[in-house]
C-alpha atoms as a PDB file:
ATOM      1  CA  UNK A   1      39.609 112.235 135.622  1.00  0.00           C
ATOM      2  CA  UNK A   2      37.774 109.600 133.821  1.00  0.00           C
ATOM      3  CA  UNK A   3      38.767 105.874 134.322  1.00  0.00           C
ATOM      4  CA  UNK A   4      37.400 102.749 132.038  1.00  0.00           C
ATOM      5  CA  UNK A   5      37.896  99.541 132.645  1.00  0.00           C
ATOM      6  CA  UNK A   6      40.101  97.470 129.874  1.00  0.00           C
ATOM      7  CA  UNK A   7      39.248  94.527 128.280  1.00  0.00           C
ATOM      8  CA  UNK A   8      41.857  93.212 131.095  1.00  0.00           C
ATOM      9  CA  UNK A   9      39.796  93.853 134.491  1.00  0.00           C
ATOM     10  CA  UNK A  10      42.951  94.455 136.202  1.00  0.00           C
ATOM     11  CA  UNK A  11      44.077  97.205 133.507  1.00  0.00           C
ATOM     12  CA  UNK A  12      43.093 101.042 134.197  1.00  0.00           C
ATOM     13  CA  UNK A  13      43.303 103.437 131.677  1.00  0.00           C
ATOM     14  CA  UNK A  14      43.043 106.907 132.383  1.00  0.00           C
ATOM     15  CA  UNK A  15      41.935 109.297 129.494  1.00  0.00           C
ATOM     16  CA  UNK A  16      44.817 111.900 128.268  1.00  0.00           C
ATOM     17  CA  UNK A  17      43.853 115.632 129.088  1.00  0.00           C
ATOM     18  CA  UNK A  18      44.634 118.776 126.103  1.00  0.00           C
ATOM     19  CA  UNK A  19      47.432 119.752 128.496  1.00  0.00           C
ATOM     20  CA  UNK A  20      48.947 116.803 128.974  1.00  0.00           C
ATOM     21  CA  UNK A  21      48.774 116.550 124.894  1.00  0.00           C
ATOM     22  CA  UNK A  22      50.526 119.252 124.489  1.00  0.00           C
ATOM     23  CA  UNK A  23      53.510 118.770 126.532  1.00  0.00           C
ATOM     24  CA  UNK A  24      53.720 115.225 125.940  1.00  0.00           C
ATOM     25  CA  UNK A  25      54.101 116.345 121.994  1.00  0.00           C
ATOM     26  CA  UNK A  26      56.280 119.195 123.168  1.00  0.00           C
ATOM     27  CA  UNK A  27      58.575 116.584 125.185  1.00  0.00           C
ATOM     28  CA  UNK A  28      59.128 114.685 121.574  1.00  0.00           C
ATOM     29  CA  UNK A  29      59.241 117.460 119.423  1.00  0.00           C
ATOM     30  CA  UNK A  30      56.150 116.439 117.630  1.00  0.00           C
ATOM     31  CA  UNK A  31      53.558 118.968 115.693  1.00  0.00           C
ATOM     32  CA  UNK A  32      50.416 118.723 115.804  1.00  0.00           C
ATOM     33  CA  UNK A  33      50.541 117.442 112.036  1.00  0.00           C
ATOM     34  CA  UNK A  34      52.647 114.742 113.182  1.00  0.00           C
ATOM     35  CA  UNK A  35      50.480 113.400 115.676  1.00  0.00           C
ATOM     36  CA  UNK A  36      47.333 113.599 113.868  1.00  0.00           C
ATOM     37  CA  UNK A  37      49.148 111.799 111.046  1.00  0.00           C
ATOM     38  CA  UNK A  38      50.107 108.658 112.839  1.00  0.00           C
ATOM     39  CA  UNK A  39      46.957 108.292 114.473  1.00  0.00           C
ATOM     40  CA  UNK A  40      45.463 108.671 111.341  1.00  0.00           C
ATOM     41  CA  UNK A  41      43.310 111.598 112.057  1.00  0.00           C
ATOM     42  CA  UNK A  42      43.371 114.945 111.129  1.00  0.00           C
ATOM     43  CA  UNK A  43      45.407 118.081 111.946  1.00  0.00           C
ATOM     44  CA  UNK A  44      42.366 119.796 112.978  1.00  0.00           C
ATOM     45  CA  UNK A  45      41.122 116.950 115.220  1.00  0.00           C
ATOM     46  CA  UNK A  46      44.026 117.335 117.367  1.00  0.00           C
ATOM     47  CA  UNK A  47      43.816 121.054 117.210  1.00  0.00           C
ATOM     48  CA  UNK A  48      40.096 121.036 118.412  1.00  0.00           C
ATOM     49  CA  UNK A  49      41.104 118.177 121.499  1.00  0.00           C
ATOM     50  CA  UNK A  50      43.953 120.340 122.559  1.00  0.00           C
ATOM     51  CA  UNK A  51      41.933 123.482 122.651  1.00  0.00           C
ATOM     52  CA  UNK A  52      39.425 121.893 124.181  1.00  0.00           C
ATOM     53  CA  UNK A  53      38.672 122.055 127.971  1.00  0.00           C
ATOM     54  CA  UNK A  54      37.607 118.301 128.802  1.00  0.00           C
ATOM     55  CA  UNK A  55      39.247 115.417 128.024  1.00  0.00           C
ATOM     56  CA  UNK A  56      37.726 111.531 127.112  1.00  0.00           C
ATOM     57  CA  UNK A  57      37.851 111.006 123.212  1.00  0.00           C
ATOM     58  CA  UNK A  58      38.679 108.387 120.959  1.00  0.00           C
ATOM     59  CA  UNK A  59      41.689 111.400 119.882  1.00  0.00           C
ATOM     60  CA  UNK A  60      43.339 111.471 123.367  1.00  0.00           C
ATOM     61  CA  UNK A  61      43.112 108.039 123.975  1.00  0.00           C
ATOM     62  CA  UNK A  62      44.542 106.721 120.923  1.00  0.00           C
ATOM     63  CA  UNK A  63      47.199 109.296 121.402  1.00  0.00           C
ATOM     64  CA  UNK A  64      48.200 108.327 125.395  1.00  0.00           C
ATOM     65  CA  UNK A  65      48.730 104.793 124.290  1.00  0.00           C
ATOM     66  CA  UNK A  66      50.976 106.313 121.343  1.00  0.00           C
ATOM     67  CA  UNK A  67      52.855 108.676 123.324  1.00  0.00           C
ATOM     68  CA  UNK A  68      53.407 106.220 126.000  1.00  0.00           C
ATOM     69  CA  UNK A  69      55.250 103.684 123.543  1.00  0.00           C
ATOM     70  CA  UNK A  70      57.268 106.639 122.639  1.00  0.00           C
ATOM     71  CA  UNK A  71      58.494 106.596 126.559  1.00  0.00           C
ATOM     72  CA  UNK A  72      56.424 109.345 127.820  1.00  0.00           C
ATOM     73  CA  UNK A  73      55.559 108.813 131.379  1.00  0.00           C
ATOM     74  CA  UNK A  74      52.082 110.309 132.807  1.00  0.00           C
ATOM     75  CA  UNK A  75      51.733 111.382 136.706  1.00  0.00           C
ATOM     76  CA  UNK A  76      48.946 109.756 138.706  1.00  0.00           C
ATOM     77  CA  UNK A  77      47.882 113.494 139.744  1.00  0.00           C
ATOM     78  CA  UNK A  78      46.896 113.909 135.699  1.00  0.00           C
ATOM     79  CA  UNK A  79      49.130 116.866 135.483  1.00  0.00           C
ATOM     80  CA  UNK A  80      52.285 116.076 134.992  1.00  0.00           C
ATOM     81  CA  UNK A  81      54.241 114.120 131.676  1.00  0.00           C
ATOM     82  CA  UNK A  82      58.110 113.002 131.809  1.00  0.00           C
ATOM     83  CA  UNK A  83      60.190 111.323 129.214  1.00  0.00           C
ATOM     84  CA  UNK A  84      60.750 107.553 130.793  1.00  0.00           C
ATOM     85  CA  UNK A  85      64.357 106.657 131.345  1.00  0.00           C
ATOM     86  CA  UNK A  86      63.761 103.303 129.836  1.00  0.00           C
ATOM     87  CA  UNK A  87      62.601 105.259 126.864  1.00  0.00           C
ATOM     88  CA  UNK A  88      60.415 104.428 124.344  1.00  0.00           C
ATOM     89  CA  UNK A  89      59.772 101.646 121.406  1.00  0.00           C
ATOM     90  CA  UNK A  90      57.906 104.079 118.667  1.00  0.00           C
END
């Protein structure tokens, strides 16, 4: 999985991957439309990153940092996604 630095050296973030996407918006009951609407992209965008077999976009990220002020949780493994039980702030 593909790690970048922050602008915080001590930050990692690791890129979202389709299949996390998709259960991540399955665990909040969000369509695709949804999504792509508050990230201010389109429908189709988030179609063609979820279909897709790689992850590392400006889509996924933008999305990971949504979906984990929502309260969803991502494993270290990259597989995994579980609803926090501190829940969310979005």
């Amino acid at each position: 999985m593909l790690a970048r630095r922050c602008a915080n050296a001590c930050e990692v973030f690791m890129t979202i991957t389709p299949k996390q996407m998709r259960a991540a918006r399955r665990l909040l009951g969000w369509s695709q439309d949804h999504l792509a609407g508050l990230l201010g992209v389109s429908d189709a965008a988030i179609s063609a990153f979820e279909r897709s077999a790689r992850s590392g976009s400006g889509v996924g990220d933008g999305a990971r940092a949504l979906f984990e002020r929502a309260g969803v949780e991502f494993d270290a493994s990259g597989e995994d996604v579980r609803l926090s039980a501190r829940g969310g702030n979005c």
